[in-house]
N, C-alpha and C. Protein backbone atom coordinates (compact mmCIF):
# COMPACT_ATOMS: atom_id res chain seq x y z
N UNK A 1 128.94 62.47 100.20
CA UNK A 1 127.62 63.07 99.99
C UNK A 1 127.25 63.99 101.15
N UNK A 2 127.09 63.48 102.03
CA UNK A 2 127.31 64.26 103.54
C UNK A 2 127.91 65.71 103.32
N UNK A 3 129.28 65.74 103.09
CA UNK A 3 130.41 66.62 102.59
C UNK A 3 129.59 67.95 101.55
N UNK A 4 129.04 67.47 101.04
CA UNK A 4 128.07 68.31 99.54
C UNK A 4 126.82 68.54 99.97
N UNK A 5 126.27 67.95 101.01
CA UNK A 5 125.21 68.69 101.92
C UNK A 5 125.21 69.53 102.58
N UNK A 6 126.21 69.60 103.64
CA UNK A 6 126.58 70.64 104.31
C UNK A 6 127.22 71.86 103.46
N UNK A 7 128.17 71.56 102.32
CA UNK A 7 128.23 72.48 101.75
C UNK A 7 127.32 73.17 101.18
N UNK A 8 125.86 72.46 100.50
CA UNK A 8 125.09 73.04 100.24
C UNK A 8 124.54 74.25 101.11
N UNK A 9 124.31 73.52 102.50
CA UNK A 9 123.29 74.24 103.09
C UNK A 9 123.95 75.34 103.80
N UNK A 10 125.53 75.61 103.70
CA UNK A 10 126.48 76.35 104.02
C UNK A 10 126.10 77.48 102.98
N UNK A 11 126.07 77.07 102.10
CA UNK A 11 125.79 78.05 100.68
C UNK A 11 124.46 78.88 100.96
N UNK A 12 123.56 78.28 101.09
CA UNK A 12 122.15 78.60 101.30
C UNK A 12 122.01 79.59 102.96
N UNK A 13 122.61 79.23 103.48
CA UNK A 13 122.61 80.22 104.22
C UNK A 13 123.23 81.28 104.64
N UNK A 14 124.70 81.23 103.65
CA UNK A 14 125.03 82.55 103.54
C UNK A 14 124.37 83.41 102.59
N UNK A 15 123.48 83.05 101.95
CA UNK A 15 122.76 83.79 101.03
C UNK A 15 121.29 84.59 101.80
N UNK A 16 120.89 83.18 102.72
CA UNK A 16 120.15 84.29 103.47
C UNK A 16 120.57 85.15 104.08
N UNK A 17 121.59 84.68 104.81
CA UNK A 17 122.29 86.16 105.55
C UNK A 17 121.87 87.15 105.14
N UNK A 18 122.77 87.13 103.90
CA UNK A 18 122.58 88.07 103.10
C UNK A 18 121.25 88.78 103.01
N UNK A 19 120.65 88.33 102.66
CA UNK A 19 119.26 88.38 101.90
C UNK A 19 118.66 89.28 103.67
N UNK A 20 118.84 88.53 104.61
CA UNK A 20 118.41 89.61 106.08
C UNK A 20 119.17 90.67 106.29
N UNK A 21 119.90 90.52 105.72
CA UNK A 21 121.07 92.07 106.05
C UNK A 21 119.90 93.21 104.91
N UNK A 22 119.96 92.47 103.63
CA UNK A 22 119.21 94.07 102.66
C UNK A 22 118.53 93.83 103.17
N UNK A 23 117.38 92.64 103.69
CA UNK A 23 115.84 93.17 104.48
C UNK A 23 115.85 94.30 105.42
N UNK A 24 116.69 93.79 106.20
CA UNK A 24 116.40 94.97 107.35
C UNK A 24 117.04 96.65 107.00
N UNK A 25 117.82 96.49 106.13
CA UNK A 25 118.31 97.86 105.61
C UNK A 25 117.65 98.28 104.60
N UNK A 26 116.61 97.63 104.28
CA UNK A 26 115.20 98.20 103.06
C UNK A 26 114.32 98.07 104.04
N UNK A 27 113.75 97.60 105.01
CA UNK A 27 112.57 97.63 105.68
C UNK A 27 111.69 96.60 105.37
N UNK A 28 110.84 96.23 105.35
CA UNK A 28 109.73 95.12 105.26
C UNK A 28 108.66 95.32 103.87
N UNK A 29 110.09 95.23 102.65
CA UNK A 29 109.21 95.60 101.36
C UNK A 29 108.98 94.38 100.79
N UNK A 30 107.55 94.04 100.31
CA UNK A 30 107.46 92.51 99.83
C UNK A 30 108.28 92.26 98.42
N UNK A 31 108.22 93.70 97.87
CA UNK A 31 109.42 92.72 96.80
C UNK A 31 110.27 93.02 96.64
N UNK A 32 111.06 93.78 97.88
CA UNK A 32 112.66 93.12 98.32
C UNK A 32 112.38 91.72 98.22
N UNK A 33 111.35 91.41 99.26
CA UNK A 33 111.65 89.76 99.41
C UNK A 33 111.61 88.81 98.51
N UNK A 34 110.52 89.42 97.71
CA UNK A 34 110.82 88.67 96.34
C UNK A 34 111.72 88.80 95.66
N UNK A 35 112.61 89.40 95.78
CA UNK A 35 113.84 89.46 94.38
C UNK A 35 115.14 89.45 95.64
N UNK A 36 115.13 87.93 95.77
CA UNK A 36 116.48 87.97 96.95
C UNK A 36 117.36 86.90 96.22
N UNK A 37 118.32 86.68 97.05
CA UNK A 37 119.44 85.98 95.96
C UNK A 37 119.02 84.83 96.02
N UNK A 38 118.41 83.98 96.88
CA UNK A 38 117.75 82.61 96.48
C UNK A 38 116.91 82.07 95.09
N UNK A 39 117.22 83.18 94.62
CA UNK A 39 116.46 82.65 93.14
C UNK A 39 114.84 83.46 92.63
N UNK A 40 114.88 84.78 93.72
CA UNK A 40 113.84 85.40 93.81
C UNK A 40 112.76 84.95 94.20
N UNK A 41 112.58 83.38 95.06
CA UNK A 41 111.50 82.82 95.84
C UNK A 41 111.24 83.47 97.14
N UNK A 42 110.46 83.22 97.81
CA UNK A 42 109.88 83.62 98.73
C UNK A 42 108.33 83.12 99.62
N UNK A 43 108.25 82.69 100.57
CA UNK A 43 107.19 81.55 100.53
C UNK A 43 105.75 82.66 100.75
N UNK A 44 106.45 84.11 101.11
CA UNK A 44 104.73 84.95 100.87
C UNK A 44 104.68 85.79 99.53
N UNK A 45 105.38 85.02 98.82
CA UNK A 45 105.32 85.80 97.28
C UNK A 45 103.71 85.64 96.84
N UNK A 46 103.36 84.63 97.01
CA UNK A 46 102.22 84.11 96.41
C UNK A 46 102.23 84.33 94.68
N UNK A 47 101.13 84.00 94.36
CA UNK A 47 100.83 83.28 93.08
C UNK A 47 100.31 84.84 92.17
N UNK A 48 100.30 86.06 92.46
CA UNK A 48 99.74 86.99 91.50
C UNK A 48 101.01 87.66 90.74
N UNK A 49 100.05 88.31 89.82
CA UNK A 49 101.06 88.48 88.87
C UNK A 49 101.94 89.62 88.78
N UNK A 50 101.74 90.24 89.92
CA UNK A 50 102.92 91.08 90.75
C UNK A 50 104.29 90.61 91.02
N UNK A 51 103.96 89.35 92.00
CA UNK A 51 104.78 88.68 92.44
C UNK A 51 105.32 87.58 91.28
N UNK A 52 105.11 87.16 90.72
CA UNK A 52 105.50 86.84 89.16
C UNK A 52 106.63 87.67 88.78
N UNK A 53 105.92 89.01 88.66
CA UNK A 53 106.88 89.43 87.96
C UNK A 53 108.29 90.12 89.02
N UNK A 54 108.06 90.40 90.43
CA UNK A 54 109.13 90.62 90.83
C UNK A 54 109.92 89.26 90.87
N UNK A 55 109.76 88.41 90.62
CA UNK A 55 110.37 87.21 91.06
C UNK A 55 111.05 86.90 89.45
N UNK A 56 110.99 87.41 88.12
CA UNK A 56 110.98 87.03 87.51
C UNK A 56 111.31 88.09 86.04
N UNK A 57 111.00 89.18 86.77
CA UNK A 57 111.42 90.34 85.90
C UNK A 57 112.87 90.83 86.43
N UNK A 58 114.34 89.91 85.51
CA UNK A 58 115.54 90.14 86.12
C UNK A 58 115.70 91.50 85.63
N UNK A 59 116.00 91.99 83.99
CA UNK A 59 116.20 93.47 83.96
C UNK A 59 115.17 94.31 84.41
N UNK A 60 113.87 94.49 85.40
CA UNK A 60 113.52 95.25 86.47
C UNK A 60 112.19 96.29 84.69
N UNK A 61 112.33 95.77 83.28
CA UNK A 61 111.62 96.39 82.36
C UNK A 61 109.76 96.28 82.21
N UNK A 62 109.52 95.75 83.02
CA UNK A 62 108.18 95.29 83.28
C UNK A 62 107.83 94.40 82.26
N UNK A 63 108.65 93.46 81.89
CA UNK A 63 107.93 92.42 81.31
C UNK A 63 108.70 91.23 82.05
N UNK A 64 108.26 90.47 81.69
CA UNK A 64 109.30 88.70 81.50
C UNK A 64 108.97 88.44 80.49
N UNK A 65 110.22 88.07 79.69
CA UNK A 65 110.65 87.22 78.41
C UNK A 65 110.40 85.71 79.03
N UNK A 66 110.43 84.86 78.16
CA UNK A 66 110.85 83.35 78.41
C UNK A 66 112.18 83.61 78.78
N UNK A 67 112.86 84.01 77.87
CA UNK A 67 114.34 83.37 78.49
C UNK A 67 114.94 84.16 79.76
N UNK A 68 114.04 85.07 80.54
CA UNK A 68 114.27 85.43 81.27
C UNK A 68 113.55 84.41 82.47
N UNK A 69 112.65 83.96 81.92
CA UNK A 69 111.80 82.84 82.79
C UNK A 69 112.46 81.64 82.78
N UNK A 70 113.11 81.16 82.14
CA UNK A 70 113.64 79.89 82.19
C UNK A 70 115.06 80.41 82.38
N UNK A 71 115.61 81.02 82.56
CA UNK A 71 116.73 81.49 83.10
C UNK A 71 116.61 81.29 84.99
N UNK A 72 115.74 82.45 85.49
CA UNK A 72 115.69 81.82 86.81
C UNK A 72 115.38 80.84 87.26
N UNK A 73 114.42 80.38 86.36
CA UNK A 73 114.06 78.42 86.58
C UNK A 73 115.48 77.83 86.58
N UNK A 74 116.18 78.27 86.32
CA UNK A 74 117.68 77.00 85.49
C UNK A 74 118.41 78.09 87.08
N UNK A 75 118.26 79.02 87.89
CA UNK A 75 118.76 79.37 88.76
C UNK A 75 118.40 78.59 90.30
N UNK A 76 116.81 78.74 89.99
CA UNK A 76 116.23 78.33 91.52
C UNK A 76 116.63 76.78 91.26
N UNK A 77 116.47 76.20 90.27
CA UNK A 77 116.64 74.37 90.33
C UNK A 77 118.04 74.75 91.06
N UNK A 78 119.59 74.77 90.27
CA UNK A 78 120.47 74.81 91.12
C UNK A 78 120.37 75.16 92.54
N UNK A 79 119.60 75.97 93.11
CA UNK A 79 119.56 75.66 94.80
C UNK A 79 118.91 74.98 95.30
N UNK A 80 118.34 74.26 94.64
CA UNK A 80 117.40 72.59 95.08
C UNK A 80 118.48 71.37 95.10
N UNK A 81 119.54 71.67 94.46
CA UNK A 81 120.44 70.23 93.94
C UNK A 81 121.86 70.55 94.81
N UNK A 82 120.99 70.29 95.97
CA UNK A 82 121.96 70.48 96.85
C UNK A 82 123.64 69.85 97.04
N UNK A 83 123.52 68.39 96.57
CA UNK A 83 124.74 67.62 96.02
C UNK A 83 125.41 67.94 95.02
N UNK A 84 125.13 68.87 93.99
CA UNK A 84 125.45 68.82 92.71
C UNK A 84 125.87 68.05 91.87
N UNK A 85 124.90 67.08 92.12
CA UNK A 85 124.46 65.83 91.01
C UNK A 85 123.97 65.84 89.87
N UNK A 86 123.13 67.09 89.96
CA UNK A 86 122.40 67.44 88.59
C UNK A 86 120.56 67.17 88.77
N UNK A 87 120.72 66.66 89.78
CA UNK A 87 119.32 66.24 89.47
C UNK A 87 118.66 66.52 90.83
N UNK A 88 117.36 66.93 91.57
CA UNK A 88 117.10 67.57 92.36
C UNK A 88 116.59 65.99 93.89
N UNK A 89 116.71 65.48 94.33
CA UNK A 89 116.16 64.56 94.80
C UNK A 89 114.53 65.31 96.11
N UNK A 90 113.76 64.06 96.03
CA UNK A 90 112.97 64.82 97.21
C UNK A 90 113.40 65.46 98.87
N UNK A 91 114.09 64.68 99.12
CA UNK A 91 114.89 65.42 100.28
C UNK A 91 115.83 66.87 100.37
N UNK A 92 116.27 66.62 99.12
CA UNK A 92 117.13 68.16 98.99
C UNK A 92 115.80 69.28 98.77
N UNK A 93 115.01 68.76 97.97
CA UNK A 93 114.34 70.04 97.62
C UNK A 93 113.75 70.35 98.89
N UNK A 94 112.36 69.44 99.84
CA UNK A 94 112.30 69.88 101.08
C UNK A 94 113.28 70.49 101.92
N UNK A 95 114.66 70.14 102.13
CA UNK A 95 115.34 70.65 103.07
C UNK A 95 115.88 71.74 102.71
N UNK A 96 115.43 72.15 101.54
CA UNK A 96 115.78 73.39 100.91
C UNK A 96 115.10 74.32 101.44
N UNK A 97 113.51 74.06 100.99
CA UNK A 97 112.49 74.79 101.15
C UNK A 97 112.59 74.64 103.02
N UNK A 98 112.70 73.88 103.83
CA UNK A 98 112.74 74.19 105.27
C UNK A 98 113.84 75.07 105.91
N UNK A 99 114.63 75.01 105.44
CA UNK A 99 115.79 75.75 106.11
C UNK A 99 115.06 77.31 105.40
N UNK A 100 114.74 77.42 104.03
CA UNK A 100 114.71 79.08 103.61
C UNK A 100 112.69 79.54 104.12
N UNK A 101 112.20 78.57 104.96
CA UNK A 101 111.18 79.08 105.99
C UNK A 101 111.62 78.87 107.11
N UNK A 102 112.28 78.43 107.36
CA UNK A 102 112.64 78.49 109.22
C UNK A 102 113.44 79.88 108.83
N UNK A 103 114.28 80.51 108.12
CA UNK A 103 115.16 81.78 108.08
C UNK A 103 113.96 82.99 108.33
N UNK A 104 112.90 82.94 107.06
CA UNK A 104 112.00 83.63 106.74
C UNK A 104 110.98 83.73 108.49
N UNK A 105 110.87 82.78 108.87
CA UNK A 105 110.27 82.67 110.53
C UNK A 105 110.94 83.52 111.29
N UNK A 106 112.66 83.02 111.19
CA UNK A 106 113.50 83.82 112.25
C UNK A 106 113.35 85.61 112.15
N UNK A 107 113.18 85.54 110.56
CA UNK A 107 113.40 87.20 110.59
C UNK A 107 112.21 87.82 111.05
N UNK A 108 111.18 87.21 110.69
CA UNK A 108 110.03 88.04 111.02
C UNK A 108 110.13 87.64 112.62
N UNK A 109 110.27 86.60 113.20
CA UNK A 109 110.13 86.75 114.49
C UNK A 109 110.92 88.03 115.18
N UNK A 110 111.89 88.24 114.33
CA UNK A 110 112.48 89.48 115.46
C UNK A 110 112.10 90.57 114.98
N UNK A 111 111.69 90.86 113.52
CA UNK A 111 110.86 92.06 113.42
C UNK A 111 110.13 91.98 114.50
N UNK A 112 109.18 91.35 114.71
CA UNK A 112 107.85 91.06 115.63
C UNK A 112 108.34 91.19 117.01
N UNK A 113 109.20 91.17 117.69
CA UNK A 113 109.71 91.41 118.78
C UNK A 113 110.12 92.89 119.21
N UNK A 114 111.30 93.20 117.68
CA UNK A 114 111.42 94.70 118.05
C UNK A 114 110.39 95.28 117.55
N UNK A 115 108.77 95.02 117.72
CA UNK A 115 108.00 95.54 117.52
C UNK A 115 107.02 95.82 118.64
N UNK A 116 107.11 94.73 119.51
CA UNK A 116 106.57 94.89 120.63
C UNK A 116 107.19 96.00 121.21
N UNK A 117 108.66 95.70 121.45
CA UNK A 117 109.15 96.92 122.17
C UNK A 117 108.67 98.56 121.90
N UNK A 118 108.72 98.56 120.35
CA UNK A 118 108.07 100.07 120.03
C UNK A 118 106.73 99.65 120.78
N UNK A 119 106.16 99.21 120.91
CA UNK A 119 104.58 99.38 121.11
C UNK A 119 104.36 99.44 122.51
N UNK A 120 105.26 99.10 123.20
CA UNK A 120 105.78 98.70 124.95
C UNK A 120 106.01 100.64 124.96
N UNK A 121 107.10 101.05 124.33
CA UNK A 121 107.27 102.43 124.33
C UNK A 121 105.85 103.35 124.53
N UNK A 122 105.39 103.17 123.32
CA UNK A 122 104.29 103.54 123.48
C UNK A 122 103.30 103.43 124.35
N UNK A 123 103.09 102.62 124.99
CA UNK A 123 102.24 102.65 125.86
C UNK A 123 102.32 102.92 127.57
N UNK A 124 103.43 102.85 127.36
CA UNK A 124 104.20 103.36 129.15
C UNK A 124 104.60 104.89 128.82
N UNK A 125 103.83 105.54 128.91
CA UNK A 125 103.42 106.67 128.44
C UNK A 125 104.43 107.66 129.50
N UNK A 126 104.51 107.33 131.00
CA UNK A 126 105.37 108.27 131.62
C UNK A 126 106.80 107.71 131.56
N UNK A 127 107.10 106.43 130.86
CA UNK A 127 108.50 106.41 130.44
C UNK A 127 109.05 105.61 131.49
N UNK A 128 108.74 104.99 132.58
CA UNK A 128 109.61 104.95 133.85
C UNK A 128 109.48 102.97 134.05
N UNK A 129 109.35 102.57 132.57
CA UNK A 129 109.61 101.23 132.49
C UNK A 129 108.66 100.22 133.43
N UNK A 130 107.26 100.63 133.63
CA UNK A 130 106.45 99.78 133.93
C UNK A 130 104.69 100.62 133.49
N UNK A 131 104.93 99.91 132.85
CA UNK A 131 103.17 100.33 132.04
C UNK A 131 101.79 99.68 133.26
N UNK A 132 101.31 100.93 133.82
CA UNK A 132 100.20 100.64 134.79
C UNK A 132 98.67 100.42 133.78
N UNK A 133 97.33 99.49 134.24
CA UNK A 133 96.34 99.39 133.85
C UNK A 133 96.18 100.78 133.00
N UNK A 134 96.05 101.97 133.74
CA UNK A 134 95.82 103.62 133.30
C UNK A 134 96.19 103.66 131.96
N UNK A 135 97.75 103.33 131.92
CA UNK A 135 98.25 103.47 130.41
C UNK A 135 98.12 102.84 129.79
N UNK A 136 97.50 101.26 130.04
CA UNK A 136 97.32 100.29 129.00
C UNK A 136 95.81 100.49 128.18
N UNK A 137 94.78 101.27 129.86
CA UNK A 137 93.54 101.45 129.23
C UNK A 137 93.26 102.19 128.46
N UNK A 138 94.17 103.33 128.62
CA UNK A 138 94.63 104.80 127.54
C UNK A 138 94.25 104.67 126.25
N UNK A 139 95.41 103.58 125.56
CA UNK A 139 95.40 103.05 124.81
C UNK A 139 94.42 102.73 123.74
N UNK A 140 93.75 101.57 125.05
CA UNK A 140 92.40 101.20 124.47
C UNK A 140 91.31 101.77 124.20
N UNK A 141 91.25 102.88 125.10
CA UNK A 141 89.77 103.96 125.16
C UNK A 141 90.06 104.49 123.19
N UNK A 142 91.26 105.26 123.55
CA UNK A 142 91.55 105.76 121.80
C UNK A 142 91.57 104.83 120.22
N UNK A 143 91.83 103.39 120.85
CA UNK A 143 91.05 102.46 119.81
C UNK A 143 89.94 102.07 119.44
N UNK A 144 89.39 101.62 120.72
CA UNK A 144 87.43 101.81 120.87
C UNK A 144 86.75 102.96 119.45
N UNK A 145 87.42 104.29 120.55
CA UNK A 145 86.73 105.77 119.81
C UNK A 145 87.03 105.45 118.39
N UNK A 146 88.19 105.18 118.03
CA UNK A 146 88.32 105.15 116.77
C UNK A 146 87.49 104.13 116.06
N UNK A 147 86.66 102.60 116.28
CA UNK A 147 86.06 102.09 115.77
C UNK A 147 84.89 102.35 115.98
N UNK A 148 84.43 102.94 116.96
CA UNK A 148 82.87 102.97 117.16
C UNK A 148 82.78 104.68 116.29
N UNK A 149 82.96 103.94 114.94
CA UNK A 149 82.83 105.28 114.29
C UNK A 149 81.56 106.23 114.03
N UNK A 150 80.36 105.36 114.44
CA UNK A 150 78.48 106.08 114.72
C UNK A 150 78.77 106.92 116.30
N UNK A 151 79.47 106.44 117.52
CA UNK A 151 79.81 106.83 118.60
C UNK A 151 78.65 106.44 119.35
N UNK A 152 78.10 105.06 118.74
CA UNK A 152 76.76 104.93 119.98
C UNK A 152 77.30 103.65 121.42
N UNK A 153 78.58 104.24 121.44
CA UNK A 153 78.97 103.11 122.66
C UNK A 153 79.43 101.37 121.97
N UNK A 154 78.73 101.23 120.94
CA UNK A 154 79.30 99.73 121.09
C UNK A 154 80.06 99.66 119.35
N UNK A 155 80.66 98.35 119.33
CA UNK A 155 81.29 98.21 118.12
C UNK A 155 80.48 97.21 117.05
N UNK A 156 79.81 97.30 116.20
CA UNK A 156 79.43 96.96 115.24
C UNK A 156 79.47 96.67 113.88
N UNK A 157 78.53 96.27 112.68
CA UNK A 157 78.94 96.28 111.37
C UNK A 157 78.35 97.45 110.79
N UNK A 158 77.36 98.57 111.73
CA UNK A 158 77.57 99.58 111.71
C UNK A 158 78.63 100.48 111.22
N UNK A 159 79.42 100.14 111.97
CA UNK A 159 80.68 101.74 112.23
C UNK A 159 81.51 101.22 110.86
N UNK A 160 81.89 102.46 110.24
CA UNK A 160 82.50 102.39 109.39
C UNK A 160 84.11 102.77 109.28
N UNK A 161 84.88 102.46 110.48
CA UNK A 161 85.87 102.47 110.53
C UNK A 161 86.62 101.35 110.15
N UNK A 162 87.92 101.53 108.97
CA UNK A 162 88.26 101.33 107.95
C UNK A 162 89.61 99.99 108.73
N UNK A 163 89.92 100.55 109.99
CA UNK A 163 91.05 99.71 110.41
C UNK A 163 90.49 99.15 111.65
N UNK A 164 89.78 97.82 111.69
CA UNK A 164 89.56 96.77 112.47
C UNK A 164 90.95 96.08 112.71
């Protein structure tokens, strides 16, 4: 049993691999993420009927059939049954669902990292790899301006600037 666990979760994570390789070579599209080889789940798919249907519309025609719906149902169960017993137990399905959010964590964590760096770029404005108060306040003065969209000095429910 052991043996059919690890194989499972051997399985499951070469699929994420996968699944981070097209992320990052499509960019941060939510329904790439929804339509990945795990069965088209995704834990920020959420519940609308967008995400429904990327998760669920396999020929891409803007509908779902049933048997297109119970088709990926009869897909995602198989990556819950991690033993291939047939039958899903509570432990497989959690350790299912934990391993494909700890992946989903990892990736965004390093988006989020090589994101700082762009933003590190940006703000060390003369380039020479140490960002002084000057350039950090830079920054900030041009965010301020941009919310104090009345321009009476302070930030309020006034100003009608659109990106808080």
């Amino acid at each position: 049993m052991k043996n059919m666990l690890t194989s499972g979760m051997a399985a499951i994570a070469m699929m994420s691999l996968s699944c981070a390789a097209t992320a990052q070579d499509g960019g941060d599209d939510q329904q790439e993420e929804a339509r990945n080889s795990d069965g088209g789940r995704s834990t920020a798919r959420g519940h609308s009927k967008e995400a429904f249907l990327n998760s669920y519309d396999t020929n891409e025609d803007g509908t779902v059939s049933s048997e297109e719906f119970m088709a990926r149902r009869a897909e995602t169960y198989e990556t819950f049954d991690l033993n291939g017993d047939g039958m899903v137990a509570e432990d497989e399905y959690v350790d299912e669902y934990k391993f494909r959010l700890d992946q989903q964590l990892a990736e965004q964590r390093a988006r989020q990292i090589r994101q700082a760096h762009v933003r590190y770029g940006v703000l060390d404005t003369d380039e020479n790899a140490n960002m002084t108060l000057d350039e950090f306040n830079e920054s900030g003065s041009r965010m301020f301006s941009r919310l104090d969209s009345n321009e009476d000095g302070v930030v309020d429910q006034r100003d009608t600037a659109e990106h808080f």
